[in-house]
N, C-alpha and C. Protein backbone atom coordinates (compact mmCIF):
# COMPACT_ATOMS: atom_id res chain seq x y z
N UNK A 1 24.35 56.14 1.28
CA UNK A 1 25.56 55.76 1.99
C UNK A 1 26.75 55.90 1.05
N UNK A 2 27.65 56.80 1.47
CA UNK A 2 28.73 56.75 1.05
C UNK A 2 30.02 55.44 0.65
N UNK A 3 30.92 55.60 -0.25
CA UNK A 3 31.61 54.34 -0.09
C UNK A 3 32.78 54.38 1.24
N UNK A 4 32.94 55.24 1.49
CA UNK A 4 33.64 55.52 3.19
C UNK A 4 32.64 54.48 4.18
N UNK A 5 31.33 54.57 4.58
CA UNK A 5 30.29 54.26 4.99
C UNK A 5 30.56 52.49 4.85
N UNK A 6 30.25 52.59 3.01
CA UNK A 6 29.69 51.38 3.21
C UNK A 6 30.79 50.51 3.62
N UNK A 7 32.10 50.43 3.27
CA UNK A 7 33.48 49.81 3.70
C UNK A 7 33.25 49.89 5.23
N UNK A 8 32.58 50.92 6.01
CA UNK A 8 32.83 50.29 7.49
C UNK A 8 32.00 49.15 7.72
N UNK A 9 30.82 49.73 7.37
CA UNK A 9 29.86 48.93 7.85
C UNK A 9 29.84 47.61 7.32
N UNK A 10 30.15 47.11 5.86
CA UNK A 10 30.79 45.91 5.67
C UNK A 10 31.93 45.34 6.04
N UNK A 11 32.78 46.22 6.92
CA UNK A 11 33.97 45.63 7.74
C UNK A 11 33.59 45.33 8.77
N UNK A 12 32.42 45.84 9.84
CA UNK A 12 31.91 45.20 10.87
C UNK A 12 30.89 44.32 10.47
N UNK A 13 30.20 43.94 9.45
CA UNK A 13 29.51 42.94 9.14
C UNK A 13 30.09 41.40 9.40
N UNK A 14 31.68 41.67 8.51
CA UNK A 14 32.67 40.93 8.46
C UNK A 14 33.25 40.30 10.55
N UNK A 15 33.30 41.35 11.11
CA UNK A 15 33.87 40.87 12.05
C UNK A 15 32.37 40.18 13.24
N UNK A 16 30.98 40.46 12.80
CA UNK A 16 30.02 40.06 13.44
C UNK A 16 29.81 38.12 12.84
N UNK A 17 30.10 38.18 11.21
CA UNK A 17 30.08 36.92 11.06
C UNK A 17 31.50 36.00 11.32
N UNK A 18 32.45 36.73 11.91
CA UNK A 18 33.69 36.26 12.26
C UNK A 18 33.22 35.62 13.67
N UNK A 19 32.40 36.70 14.66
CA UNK A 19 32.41 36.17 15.79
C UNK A 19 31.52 34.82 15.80
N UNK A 20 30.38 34.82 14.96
CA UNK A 20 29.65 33.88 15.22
C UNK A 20 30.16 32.50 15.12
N UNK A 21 30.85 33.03 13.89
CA UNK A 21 31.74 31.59 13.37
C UNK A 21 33.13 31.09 14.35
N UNK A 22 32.99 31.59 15.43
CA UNK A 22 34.16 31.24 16.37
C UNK A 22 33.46 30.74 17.58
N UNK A 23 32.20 31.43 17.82
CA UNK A 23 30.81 30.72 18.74
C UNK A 23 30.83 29.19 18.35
N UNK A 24 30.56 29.10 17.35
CA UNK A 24 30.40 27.36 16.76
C UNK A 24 31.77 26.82 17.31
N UNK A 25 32.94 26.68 17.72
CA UNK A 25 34.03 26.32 18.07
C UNK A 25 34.40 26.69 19.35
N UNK A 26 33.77 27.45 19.88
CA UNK A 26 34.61 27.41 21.28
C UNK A 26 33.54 28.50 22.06
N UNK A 27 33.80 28.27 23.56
CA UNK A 27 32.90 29.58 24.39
C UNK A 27 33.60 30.60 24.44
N UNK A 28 32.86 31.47 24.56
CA UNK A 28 32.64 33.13 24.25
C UNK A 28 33.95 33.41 25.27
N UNK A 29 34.31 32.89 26.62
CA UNK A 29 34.92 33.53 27.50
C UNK A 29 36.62 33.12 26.81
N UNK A 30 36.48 31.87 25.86
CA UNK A 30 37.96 31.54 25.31
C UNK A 30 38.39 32.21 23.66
N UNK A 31 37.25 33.25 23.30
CA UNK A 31 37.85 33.95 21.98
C UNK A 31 38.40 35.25 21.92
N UNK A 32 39.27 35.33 21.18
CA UNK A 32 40.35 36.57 21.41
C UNK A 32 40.41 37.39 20.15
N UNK A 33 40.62 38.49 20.18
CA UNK A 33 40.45 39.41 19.34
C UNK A 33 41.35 38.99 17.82
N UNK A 34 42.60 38.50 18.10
CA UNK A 34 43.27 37.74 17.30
C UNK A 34 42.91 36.41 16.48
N UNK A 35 41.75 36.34 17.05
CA UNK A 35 41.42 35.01 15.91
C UNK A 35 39.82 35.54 15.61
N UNK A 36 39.18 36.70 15.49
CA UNK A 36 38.24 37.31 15.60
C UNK A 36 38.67 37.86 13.78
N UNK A 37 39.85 38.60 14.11
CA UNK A 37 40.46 39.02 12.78
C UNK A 37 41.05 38.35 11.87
N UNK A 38 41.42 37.01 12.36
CA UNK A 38 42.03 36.48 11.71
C UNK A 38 41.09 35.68 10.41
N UNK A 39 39.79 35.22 11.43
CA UNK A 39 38.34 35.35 10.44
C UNK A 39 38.03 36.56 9.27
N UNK A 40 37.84 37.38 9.88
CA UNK A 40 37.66 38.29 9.60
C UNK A 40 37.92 38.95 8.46
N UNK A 41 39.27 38.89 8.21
CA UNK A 41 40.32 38.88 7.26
C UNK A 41 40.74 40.39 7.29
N UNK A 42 41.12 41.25 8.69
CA UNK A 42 41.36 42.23 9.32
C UNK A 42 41.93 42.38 9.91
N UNK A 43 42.51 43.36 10.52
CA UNK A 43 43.93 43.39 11.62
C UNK A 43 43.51 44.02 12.71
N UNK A 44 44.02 44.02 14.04
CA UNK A 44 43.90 44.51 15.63
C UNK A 44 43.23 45.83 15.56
N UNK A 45 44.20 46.91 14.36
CA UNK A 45 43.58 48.28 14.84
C UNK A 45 42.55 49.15 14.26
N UNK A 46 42.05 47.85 13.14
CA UNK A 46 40.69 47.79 12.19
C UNK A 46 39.64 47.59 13.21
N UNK A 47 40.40 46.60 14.34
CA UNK A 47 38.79 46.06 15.24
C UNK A 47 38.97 47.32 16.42
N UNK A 48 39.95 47.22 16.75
CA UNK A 48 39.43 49.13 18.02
C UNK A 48 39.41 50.02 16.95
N UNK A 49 38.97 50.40 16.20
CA UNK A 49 38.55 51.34 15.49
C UNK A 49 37.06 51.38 15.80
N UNK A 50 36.46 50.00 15.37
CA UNK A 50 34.79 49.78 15.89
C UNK A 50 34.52 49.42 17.11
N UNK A 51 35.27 49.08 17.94
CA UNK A 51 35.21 48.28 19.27
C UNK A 51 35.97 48.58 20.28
N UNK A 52 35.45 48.74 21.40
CA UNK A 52 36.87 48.61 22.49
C UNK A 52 36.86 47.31 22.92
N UNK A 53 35.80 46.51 23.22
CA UNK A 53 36.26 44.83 23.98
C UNK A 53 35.49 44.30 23.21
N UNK A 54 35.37 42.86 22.78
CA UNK A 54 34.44 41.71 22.61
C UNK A 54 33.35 41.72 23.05
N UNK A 55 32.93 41.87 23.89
CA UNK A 55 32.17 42.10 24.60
C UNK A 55 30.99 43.37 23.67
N UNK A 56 31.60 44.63 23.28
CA UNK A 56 31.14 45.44 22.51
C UNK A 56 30.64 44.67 21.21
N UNK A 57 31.70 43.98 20.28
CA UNK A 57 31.35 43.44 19.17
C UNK A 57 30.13 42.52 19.37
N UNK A 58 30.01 41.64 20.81
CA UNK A 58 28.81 40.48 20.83
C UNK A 58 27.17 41.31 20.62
N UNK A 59 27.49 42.86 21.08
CA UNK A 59 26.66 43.30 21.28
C UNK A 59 26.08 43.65 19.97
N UNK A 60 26.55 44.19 18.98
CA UNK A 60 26.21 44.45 18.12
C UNK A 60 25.79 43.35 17.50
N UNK A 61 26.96 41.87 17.21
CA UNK A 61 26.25 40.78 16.76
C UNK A 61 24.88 40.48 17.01
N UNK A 62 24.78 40.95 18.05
CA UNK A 62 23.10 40.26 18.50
C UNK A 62 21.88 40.94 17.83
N UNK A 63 22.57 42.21 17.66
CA UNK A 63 21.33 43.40 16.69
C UNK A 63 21.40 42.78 15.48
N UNK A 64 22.92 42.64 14.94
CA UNK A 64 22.97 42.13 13.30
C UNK A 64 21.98 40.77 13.25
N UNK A 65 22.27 39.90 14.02
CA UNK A 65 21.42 38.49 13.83
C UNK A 65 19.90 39.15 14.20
N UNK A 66 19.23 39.37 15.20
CA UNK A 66 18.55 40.08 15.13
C UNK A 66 18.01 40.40 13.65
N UNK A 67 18.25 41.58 13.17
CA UNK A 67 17.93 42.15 12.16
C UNK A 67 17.68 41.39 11.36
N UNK A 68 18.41 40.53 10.55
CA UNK A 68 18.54 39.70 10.48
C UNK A 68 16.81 38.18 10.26
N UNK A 69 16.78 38.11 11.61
CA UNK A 69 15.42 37.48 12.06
C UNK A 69 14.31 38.13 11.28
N UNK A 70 13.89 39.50 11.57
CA UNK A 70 12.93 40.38 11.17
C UNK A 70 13.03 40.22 9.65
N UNK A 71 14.44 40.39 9.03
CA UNK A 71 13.87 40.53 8.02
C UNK A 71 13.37 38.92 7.30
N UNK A 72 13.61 37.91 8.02
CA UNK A 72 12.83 36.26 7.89
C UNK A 72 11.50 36.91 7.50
N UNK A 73 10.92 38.05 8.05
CA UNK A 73 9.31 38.49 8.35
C UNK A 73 8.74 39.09 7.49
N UNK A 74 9.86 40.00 6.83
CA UNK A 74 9.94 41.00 5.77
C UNK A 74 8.47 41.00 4.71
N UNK A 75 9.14 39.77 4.03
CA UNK A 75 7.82 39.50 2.93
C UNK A 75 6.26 39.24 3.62
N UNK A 76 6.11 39.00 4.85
CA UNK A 76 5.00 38.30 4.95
C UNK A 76 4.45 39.71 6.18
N UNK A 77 5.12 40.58 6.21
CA UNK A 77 4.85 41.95 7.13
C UNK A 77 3.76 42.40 6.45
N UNK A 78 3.63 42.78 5.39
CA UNK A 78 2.72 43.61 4.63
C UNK A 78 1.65 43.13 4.82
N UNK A 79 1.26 41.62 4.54
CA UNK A 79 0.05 40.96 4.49
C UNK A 79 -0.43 40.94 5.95
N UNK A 80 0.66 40.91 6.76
CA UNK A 80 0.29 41.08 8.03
C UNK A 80 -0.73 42.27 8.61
N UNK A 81 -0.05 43.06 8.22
CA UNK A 81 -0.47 44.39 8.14
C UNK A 81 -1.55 44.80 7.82
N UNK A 82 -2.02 44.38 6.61
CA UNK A 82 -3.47 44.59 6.10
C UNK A 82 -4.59 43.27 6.89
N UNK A 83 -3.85 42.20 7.63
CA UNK A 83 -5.17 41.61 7.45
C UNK A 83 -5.56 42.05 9.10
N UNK A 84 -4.37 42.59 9.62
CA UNK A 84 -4.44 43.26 10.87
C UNK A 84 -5.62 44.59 10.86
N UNK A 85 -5.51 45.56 9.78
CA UNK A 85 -6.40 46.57 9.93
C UNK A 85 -7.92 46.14 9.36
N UNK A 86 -7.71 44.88 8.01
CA UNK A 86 -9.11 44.75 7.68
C UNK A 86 -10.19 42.92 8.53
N UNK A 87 -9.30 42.61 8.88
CA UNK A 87 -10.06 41.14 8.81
C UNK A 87 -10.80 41.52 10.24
N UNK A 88 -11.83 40.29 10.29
CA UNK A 88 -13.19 40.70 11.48
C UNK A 88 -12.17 39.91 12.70
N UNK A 89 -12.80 40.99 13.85
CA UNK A 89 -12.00 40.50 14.66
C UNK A 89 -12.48 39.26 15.78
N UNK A 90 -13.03 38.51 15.19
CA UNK A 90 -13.25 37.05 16.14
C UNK A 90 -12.12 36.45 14.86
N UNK A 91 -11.63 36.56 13.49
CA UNK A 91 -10.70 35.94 13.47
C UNK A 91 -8.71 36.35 12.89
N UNK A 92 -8.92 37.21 14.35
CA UNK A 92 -7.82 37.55 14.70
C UNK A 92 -7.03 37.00 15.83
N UNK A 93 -6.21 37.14 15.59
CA UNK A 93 -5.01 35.80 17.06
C UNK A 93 -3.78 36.87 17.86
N UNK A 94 -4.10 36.88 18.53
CA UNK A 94 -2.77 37.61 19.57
C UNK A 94 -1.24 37.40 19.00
N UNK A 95 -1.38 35.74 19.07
CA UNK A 95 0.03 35.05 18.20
C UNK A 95 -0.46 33.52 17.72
N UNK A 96 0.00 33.56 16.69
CA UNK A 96 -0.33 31.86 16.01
C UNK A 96 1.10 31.55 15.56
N UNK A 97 0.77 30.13 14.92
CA UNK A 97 2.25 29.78 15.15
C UNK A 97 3.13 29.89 13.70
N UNK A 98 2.42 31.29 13.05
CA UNK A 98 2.49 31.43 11.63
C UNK A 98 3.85 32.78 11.76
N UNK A 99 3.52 33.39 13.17
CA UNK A 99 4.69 33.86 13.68
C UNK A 99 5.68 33.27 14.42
N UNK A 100 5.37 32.23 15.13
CA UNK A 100 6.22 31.60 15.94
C UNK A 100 6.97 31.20 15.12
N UNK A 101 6.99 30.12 14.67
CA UNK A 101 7.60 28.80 13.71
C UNK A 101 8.61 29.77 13.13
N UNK A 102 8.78 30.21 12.21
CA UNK A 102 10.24 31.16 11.33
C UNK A 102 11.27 31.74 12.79
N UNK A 103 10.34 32.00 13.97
CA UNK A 103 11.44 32.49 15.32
C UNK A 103 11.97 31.65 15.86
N UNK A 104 11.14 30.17 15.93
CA UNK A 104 12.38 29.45 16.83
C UNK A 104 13.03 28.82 15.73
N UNK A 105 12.88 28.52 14.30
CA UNK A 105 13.52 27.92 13.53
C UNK A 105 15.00 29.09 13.78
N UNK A 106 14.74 30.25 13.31
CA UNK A 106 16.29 31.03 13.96
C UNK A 106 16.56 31.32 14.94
N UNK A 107 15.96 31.02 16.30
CA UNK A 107 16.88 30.70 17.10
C UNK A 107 17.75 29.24 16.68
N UNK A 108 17.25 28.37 16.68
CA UNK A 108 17.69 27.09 16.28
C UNK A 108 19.22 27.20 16.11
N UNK A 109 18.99 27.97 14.42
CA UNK A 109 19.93 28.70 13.64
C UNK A 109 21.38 28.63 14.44
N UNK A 110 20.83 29.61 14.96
CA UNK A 110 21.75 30.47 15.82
C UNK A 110 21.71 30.24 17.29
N UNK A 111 21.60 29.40 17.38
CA UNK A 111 21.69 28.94 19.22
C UNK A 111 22.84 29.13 19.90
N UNK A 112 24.41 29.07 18.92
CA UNK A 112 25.35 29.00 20.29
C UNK A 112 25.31 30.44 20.43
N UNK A 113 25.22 31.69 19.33
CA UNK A 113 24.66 33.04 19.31
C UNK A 113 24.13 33.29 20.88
N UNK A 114 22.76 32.81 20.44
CA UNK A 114 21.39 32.97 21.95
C UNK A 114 22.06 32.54 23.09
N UNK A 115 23.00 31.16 23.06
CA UNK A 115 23.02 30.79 24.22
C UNK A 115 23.97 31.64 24.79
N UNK A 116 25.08 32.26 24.09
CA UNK A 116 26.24 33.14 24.94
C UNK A 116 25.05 34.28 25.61
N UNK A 117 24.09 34.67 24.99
CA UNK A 117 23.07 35.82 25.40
C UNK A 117 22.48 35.48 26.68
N UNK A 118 22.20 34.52 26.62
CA UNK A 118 21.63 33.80 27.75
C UNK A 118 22.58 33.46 28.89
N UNK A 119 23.86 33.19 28.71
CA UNK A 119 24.77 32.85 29.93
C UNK A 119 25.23 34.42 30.16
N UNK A 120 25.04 35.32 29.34
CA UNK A 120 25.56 36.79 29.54
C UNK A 120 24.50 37.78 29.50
N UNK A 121 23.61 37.84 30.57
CA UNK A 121 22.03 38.35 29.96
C UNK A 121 22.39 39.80 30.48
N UNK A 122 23.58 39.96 31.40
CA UNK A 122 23.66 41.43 31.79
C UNK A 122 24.51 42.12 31.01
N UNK A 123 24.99 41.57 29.70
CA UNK A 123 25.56 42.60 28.73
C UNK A 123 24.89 42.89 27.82
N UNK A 124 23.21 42.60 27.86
CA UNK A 124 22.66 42.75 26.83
C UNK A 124 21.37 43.69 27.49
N UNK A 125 20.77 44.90 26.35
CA UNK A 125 19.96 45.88 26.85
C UNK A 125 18.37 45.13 25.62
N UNK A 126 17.89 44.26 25.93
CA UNK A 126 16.96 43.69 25.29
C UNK A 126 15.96 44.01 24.74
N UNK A 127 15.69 44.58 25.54
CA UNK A 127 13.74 45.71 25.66
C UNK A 127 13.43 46.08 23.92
N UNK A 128 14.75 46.53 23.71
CA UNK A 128 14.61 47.24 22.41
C UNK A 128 14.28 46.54 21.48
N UNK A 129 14.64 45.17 21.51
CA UNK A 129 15.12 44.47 20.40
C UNK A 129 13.62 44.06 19.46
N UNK A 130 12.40 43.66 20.54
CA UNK A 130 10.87 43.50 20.40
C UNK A 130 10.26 44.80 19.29
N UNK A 131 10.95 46.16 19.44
CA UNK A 131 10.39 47.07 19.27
C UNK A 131 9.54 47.14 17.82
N UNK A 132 10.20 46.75 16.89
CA UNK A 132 9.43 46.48 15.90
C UNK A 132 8.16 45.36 15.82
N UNK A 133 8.62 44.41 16.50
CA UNK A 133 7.49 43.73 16.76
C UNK A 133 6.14 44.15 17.22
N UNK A 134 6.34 44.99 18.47
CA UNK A 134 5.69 46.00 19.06
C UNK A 134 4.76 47.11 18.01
N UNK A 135 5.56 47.81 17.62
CA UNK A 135 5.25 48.56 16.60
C UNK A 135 4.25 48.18 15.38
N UNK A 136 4.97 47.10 14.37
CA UNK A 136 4.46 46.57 13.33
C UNK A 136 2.93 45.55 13.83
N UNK A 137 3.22 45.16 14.98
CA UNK A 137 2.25 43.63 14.86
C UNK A 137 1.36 44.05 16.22
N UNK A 138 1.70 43.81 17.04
CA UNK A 138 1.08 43.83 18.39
C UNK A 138 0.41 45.16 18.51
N UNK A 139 0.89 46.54 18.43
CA UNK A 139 0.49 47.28 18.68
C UNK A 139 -0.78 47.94 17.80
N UNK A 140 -0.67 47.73 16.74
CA UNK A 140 -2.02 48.00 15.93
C UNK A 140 -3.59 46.99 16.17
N UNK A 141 -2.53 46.15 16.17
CA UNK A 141 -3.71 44.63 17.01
C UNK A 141 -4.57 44.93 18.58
N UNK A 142 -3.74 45.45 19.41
CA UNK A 142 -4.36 46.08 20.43
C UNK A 142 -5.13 47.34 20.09
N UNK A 143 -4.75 48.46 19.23
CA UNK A 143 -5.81 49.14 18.77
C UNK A 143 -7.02 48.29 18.77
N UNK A 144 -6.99 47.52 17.69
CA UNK A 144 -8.27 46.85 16.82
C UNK A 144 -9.35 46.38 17.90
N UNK A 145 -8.39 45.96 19.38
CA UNK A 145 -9.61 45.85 20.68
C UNK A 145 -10.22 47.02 21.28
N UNK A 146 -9.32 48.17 21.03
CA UNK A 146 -9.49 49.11 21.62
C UNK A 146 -9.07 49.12 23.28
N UNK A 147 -7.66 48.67 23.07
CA UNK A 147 -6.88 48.85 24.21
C UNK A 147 -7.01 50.25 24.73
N UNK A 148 -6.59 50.31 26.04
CA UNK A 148 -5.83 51.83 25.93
C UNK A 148 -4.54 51.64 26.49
N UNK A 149 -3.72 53.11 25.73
CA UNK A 149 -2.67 53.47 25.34
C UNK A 149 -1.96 52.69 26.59
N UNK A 150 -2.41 52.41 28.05
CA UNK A 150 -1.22 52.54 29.37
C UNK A 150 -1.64 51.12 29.61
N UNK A 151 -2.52 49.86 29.04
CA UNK A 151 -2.28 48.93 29.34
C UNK A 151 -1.58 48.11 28.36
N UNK A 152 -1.13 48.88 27.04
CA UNK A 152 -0.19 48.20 26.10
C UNK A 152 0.94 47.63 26.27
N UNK A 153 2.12 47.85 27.23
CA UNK A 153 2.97 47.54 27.58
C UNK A 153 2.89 46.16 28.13
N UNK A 154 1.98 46.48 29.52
CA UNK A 154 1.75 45.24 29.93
C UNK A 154 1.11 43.95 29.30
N UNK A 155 0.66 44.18 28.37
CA UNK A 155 0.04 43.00 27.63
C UNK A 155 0.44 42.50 26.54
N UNK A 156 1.67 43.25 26.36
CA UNK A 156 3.28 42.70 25.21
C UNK A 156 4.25 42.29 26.27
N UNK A 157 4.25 42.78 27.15
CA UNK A 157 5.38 42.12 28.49
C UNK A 157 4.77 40.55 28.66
N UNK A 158 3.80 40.88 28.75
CA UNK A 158 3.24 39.53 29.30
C UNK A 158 3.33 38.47 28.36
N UNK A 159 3.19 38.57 27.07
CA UNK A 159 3.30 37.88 26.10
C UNK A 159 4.96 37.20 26.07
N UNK A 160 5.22 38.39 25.60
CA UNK A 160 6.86 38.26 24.97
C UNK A 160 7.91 37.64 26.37
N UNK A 161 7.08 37.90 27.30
CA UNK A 161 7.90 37.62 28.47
C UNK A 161 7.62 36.01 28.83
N UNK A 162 6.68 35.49 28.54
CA UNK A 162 6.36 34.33 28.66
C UNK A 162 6.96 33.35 27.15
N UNK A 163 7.19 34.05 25.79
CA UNK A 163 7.89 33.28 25.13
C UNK A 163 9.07 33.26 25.14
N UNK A 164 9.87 34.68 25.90
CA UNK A 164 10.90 34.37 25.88
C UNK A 164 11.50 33.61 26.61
N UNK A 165 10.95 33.49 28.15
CA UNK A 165 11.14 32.02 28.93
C UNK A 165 11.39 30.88 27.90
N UNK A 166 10.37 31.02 27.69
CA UNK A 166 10.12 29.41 27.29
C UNK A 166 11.53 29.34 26.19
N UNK A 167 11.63 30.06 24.98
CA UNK A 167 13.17 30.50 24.73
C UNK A 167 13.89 29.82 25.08
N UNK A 168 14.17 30.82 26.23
CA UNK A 168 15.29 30.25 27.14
C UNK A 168 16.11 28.91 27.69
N UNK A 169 14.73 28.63 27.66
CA UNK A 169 14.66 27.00 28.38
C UNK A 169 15.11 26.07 27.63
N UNK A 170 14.41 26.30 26.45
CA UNK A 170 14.92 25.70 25.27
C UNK A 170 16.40 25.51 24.56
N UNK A 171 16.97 27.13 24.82
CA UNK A 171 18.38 26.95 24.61
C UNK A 171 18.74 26.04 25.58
N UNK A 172 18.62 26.05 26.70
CA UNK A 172 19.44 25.13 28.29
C UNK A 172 19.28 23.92 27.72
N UNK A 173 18.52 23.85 26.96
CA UNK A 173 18.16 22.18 26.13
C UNK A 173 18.96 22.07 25.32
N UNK A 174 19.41 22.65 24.30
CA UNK A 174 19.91 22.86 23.26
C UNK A 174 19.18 22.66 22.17
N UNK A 175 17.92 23.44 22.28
CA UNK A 175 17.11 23.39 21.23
C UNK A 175 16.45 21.78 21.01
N UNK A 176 17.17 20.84 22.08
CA UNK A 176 16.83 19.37 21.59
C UNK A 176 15.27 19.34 21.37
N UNK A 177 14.42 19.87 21.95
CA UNK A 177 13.02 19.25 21.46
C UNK A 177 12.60 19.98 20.10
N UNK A 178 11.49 19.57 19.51
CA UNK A 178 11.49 19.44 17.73
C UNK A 178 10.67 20.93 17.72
N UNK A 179 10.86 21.74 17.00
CA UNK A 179 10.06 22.73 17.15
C UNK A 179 8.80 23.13 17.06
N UNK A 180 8.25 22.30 16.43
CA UNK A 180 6.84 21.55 16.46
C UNK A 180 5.98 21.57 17.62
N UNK A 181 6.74 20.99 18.69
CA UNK A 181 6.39 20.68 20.09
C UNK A 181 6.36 22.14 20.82
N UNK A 182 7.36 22.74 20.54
CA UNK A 182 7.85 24.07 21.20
C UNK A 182 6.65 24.85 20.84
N UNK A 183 6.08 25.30 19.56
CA UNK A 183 5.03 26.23 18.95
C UNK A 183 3.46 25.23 19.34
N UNK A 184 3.67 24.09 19.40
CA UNK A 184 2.08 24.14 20.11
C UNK A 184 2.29 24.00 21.36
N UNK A 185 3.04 23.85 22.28
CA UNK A 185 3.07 24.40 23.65
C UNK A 185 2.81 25.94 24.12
N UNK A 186 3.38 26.55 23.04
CA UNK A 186 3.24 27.99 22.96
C UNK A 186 1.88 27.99 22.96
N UNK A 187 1.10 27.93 22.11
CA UNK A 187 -0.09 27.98 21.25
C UNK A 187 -0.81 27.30 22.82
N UNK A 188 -0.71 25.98 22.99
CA UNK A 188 -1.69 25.56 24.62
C UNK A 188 -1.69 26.63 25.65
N UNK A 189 -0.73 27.13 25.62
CA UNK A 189 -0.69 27.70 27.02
C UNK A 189 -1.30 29.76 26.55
N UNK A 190 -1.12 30.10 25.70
CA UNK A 190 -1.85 30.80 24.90
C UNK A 190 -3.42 30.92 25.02
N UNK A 191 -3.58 29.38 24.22
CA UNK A 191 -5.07 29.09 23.82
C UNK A 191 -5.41 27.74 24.71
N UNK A 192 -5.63 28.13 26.16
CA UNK A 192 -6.13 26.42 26.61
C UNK A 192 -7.52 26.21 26.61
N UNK A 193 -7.34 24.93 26.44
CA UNK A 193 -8.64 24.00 25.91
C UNK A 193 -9.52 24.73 26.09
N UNK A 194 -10.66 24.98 25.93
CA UNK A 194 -12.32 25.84 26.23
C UNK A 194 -12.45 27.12 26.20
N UNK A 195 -11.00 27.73 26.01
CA UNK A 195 -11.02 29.34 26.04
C UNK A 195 -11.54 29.90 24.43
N UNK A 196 -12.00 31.05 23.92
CA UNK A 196 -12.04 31.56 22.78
C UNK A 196 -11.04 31.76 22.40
N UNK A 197 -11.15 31.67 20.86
CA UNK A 197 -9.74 31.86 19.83
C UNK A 197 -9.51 33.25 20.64
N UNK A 198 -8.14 33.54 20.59
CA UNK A 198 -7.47 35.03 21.02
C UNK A 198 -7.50 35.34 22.56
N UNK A 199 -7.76 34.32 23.19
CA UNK A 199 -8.32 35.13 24.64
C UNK A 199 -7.51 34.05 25.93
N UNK A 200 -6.61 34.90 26.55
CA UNK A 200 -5.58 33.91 27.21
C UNK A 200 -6.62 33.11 28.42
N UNK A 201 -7.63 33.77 28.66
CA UNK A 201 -8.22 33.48 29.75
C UNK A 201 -9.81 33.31 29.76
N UNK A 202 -10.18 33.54 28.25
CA UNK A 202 -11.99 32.66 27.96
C UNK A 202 -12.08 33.92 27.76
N UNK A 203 -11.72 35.38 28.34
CA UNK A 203 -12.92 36.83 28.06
C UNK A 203 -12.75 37.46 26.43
N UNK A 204 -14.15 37.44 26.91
CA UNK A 204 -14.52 38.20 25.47
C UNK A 204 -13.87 39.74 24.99
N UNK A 205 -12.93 40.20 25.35
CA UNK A 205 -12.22 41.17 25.00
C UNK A 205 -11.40 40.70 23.53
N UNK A 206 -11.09 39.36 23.52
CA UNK A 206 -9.83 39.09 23.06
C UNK A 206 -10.47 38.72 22.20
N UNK A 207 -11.53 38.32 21.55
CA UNK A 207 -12.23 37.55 20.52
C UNK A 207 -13.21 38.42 19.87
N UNK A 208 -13.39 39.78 20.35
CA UNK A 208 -14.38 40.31 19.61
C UNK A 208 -13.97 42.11 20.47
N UNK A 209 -14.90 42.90 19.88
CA UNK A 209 -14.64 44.40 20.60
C UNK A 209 -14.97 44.20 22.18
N UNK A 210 -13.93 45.05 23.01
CA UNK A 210 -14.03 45.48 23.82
C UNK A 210 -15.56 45.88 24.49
N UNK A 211 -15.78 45.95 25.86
CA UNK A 211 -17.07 45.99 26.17
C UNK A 211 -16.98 47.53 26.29
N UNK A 212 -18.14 48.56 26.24
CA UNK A 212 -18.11 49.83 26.47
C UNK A 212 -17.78 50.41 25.36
């Protein structure tokens, strides 16, 4: 990266932690580009240079925080990784709360962030945002059952779609319950009582190889 480069991209860094820091003080529909910069420590035609509305900048904020999150994961990816291709698979887990716990601690973080996301869910293109997750964690893990390729989707939808509810809900709370509570609720409804480790519903797919 060039120093042309890096000056932008640390000038929109600048105006992503400007916005957040104006989230903590007031709702999203009452901040103005003028006190965006004024954070910022930038002027009007610095921010349409990267942006045409607020609206644009939230968007990107959400990748930066985002990014951000993942890299919370960074150090502990690798190990992930290997114990994903070598460890036996009755003790392997779909999700434990060794992933959870570091995600809702940043949502936490960053809640008035999530919550503008959440009162504004149609300015945001989401799908993507999992993708590494997808990629790095889930998707090699479904190998290891010997998924196939066209029921993968659905069985990360189903997942991710059910924590992100729960998410959700949580922001409408304001994060008030302890996160503790939040990750073994996750984890019950995951793993209920009498089912095998890994298996949302008792079958032996999820706890050991695939039948066939």
């Amino acid at each position: 990266m060039n120093k042309a480069e890096s000056r932008y991209f640390s000038t929109a860094a600048r105006m992503d932690e400007a916005l957040i820091a104006c989230l903590e003080q007031k709702d999203f529909a009452y901040i103005t580009v003028k006190e965006i910069c004024k954070k910022a420590g930038v002027n009007r035609s610095t921010f349409y240079l990267h942006y045409e509305t607020i609206a644009d900048l939230l968007n990107e904020c959400v990748e930066y925080t985002n990014s951000r999150c993942f890299q919370r994961y960074s150090s502990e990816l690798a190990d992930i990784k290997k114990r994903l291709a070598s460890d036996h698979l009755e003790d392997l887990i779909f999700i434990s709360p060794e992933y959870l716990r570091p995600y809702f601690e940043f949502v936490r973080e960053n809640k008035h962030l999530y919550q503008v996301v959440l009162q504004n869910q149609e300015l945001f293109h989401t799908r993507h945002t999992f993708q590494r997750i997808f990629d790095d964690i889930f998707s090699p893990l479904l190998d290891r059952f010997r998924f196939p390729e066209n029921e993968k989707p659905y069985i990360v939808h189903f997942y991710l779609g059910g924590i992100t509810s729960i998410v959700w809900e949580w922001l409408r709370r304001d994060c008030a319950d302890p996160i503790e509570q939040i990750v073994d609720l996750c984890m019950r409804l995951i793993l209920p009582s009498g089912t095998e480790k890994g298996s949302p519903n008792g079958e032996r797919h999820f706890s050991g190889e695939r039948d066939g």
